[in-house]
N, C-alpha and C. Protein backbone atom coordinates (compact mmCIF):
# COMPACT_ATOMS: atom_id res chain seq x y z
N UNK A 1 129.87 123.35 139.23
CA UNK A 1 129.53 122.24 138.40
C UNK A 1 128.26 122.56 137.64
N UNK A 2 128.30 122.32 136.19
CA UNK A 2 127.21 122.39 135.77
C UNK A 2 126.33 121.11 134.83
N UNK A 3 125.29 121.33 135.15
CA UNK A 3 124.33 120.04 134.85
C UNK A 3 123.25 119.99 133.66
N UNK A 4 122.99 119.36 133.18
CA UNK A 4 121.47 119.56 132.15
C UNK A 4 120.47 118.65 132.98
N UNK A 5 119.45 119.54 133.30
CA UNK A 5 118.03 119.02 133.67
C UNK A 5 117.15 119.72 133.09
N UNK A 6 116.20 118.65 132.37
CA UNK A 6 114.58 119.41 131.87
C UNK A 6 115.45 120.19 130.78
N UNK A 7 116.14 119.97 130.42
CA UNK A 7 116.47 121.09 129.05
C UNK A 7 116.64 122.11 129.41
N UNK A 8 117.08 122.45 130.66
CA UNK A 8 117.81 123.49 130.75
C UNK A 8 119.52 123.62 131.91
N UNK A 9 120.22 124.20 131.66
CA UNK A 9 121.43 124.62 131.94
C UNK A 9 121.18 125.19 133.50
N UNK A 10 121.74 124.27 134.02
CA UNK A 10 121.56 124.77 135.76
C UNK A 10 122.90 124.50 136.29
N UNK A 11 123.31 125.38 137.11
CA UNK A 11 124.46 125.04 137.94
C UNK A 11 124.50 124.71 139.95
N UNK A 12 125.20 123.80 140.18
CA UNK A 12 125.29 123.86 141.33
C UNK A 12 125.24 124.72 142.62
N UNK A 13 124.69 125.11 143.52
CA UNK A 13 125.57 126.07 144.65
C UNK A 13 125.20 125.31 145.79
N UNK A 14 125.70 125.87 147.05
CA UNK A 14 126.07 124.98 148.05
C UNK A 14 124.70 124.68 148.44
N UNK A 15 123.67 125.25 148.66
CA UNK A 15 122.34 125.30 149.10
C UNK A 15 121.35 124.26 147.93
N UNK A 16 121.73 123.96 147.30
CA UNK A 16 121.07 123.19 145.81
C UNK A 16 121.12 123.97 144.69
N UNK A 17 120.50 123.56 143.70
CA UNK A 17 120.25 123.82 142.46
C UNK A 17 119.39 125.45 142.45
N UNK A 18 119.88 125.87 141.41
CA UNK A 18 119.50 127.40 141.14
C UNK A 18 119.11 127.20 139.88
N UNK A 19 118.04 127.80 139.15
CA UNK A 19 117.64 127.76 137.72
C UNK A 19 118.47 129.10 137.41
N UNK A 20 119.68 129.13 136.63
CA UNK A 20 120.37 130.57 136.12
C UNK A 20 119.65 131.40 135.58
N UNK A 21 119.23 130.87 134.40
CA UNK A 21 117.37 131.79 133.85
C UNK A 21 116.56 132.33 134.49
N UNK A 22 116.02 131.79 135.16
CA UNK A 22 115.27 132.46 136.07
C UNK A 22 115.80 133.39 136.95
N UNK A 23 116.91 132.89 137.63
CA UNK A 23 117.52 133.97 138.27
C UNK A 23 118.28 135.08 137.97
N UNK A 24 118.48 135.27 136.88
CA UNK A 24 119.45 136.01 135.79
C UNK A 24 118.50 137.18 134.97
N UNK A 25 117.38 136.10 134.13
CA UNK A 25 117.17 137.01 133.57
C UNK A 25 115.45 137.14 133.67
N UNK A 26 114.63 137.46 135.10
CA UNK A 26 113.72 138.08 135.20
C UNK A 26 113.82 138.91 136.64
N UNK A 27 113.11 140.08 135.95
CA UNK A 27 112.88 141.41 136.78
C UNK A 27 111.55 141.11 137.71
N UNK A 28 111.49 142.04 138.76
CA UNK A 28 110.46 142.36 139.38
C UNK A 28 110.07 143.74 138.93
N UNK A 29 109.04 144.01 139.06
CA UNK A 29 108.54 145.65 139.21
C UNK A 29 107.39 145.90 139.96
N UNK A 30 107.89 146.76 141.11
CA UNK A 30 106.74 147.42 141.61
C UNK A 30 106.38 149.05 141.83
N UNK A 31 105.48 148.92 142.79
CA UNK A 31 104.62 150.15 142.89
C UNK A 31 103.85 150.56 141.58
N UNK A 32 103.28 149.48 140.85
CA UNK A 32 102.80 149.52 139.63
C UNK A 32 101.17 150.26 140.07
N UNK A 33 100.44 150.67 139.48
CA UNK A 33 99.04 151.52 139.28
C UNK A 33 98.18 149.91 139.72
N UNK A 34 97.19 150.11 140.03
CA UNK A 34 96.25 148.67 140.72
C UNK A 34 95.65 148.40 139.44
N UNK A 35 95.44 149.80 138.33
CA UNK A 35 94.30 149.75 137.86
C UNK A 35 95.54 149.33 135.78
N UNK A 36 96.83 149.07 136.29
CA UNK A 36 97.34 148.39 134.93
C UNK A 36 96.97 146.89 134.27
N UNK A 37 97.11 147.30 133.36
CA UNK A 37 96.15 146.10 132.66
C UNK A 37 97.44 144.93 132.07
N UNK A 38 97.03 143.48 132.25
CA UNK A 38 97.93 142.75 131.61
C UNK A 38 99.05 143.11 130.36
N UNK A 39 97.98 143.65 129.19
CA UNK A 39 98.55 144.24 128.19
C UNK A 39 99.52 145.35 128.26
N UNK A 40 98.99 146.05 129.35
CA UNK A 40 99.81 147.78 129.32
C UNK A 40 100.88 146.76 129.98
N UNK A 41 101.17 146.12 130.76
CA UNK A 41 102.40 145.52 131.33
C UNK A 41 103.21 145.16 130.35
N UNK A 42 102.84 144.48 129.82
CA UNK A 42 103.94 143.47 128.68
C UNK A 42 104.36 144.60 127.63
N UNK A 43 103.57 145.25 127.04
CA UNK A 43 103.54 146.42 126.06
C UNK A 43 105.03 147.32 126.82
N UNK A 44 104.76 147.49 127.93
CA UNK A 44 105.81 148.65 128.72
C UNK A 44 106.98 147.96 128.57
N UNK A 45 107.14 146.86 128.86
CA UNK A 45 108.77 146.05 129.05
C UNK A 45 108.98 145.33 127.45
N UNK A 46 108.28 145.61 126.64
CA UNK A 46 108.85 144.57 125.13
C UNK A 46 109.65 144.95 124.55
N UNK A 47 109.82 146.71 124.26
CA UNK A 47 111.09 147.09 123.59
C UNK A 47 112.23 147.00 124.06
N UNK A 48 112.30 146.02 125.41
CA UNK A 48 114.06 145.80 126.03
C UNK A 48 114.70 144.11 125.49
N UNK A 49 113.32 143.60 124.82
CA UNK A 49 113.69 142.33 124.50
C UNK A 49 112.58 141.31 124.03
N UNK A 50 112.98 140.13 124.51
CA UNK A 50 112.13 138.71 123.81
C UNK A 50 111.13 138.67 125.18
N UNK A 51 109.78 138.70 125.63
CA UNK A 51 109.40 138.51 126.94
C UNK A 51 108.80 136.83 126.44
N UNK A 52 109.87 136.45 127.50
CA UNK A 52 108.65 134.64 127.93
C UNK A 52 107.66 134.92 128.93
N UNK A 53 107.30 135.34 129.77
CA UNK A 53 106.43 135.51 130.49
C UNK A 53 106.16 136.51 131.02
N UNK A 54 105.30 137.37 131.41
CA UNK A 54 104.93 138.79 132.14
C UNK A 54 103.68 138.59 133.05
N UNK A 55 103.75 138.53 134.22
CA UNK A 55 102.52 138.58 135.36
C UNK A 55 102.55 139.25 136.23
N UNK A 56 101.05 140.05 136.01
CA UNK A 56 101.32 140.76 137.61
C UNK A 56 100.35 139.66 138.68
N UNK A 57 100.91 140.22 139.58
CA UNK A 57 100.24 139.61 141.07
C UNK A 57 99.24 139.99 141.43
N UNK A 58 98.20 138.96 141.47
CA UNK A 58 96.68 139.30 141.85
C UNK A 58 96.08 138.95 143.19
N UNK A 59 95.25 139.69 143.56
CA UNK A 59 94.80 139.30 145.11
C UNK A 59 94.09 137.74 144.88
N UNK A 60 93.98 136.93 145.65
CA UNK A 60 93.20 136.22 145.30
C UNK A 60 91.93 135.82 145.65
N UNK A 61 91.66 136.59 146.52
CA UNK A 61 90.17 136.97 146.24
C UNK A 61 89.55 137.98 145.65
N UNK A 62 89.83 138.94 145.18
CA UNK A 62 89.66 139.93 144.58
C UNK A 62 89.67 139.63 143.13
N UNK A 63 90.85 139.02 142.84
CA UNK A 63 91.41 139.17 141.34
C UNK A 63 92.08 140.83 140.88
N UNK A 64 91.83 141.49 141.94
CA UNK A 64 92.55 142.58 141.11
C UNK A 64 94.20 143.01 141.71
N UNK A 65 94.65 143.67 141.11
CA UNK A 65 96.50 143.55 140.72
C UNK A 65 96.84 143.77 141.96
N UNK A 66 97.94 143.53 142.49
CA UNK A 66 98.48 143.82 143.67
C UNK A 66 99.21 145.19 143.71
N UNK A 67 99.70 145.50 142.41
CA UNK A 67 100.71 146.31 142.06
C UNK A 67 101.98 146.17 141.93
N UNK A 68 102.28 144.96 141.78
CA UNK A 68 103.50 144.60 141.22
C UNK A 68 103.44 143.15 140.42
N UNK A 69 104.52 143.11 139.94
CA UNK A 69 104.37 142.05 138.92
C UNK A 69 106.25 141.41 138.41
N UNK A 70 106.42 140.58 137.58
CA UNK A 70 107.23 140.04 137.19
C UNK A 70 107.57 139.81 135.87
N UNK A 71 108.56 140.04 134.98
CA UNK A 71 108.90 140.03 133.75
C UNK A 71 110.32 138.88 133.63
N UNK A 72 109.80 137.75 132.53
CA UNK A 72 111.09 136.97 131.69
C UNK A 72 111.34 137.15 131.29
N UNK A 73 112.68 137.60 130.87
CA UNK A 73 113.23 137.80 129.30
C UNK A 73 113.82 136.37 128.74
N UNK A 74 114.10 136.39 127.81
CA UNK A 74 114.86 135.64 127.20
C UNK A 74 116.35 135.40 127.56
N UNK A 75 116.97 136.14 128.30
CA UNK A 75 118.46 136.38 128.19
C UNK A 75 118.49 137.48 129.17
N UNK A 76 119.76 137.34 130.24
CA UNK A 76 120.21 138.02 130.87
C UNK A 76 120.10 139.49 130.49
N UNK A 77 120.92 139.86 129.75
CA UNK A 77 121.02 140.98 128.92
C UNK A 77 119.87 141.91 128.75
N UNK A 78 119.53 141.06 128.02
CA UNK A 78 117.49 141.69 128.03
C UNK A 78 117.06 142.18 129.07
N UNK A 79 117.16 142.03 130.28
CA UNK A 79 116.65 142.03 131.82
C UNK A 79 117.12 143.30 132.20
N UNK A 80 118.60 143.42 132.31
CA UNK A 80 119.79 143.99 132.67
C UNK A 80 119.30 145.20 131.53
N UNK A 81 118.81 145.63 130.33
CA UNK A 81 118.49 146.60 129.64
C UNK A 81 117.37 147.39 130.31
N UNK A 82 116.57 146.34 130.52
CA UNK A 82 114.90 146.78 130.93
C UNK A 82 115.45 147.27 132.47
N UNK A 83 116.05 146.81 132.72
CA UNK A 83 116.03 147.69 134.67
C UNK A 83 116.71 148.88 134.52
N UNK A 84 117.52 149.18 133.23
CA UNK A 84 118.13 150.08 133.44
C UNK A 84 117.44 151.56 132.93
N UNK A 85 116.29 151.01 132.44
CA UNK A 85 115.58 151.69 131.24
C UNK A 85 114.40 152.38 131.74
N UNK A 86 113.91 151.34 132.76
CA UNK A 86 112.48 151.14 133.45
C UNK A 86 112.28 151.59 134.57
N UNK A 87 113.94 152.17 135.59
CA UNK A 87 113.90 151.64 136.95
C UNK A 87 113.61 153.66 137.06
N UNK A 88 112.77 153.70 138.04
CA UNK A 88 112.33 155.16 138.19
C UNK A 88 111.38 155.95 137.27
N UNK A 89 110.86 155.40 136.33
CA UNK A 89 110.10 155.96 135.17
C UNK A 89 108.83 156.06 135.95
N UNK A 90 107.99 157.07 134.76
CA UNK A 90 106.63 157.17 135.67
C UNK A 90 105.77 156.60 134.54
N UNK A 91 104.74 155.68 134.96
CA UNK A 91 103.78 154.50 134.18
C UNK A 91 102.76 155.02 134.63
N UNK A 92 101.73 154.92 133.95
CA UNK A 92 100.09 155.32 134.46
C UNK A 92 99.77 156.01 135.90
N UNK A 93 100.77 157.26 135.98
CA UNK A 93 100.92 158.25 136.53
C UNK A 93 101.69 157.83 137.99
N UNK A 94 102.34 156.16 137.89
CA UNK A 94 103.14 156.06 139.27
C UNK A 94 104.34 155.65 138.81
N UNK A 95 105.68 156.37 139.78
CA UNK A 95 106.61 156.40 139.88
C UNK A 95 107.06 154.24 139.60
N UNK A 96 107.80 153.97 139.14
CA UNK A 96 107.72 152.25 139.60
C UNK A 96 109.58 151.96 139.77
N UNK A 97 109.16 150.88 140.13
CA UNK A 97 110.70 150.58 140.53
C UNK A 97 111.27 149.11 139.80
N UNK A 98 112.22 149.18 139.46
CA UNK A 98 112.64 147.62 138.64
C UNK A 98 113.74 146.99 138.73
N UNK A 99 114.01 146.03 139.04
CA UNK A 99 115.32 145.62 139.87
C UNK A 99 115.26 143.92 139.60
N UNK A 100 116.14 143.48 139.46
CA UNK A 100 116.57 141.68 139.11
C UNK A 100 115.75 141.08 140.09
N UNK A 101 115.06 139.91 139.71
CA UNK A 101 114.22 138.98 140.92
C UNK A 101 114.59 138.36 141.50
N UNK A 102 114.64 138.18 142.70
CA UNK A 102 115.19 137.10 143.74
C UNK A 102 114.95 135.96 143.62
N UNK A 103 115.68 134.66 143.44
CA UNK A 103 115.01 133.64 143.51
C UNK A 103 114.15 133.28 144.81
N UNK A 104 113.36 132.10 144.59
CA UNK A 104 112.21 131.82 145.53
C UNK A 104 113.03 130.97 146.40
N UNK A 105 112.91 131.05 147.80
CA UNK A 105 113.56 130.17 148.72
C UNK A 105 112.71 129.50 149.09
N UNK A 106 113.90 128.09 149.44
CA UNK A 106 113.50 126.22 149.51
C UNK A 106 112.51 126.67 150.42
């Protein structure tokens, strides 16, 4: 079954509501360099598509990167390009890994 909430296109599953977008079309990436910069992130993943959002994960006391981070695309597709593109490449001299994001559990 599918529904409109908040302006966006969500479908049913047995456990509740799943945002398809979100779950569809953003990547994770890790084993990223500590020392990558917001910019070098987004810059690395833009030629696979439209990015709505790009963050890496910060300590929070520290503020500095965890080494991994998260990319939106616009569209499935987009996502599904960038992992295929991205996944094993070497970035500011580390190997990284890129793979579809899990949604967040209830």
């Amino acid at each position: 079954m599918w529904t409109m909430a908040a302006g966006r296109v969500r479908s049913q599953v047995s456990r509740g509501f799943l945002n398809r977008r979100e779950f569809g079309s953003e990547i994770f990436v890790s084993r990223l360099s500590f020392y990558t910069t917001e910019e070098e992130f987004r810059k690395a993943f833009a030629p696979f598509g439209t990015i709505e959002e790009a963050r890496l994960i910060r300590d929070a006391r520290t503020q500095r990167p965890k080494g991994y981070g998260f990319v939106l695309y616009a569209s499935e597709a987009e996502a599904q390009k960038a992992i295929k593109a991205m996944d094993g490449r070497v970035i500011g001299g580390r190997l990284i890994f890129v793979e579809a994001a899990k949604p967040k559990s209830e």
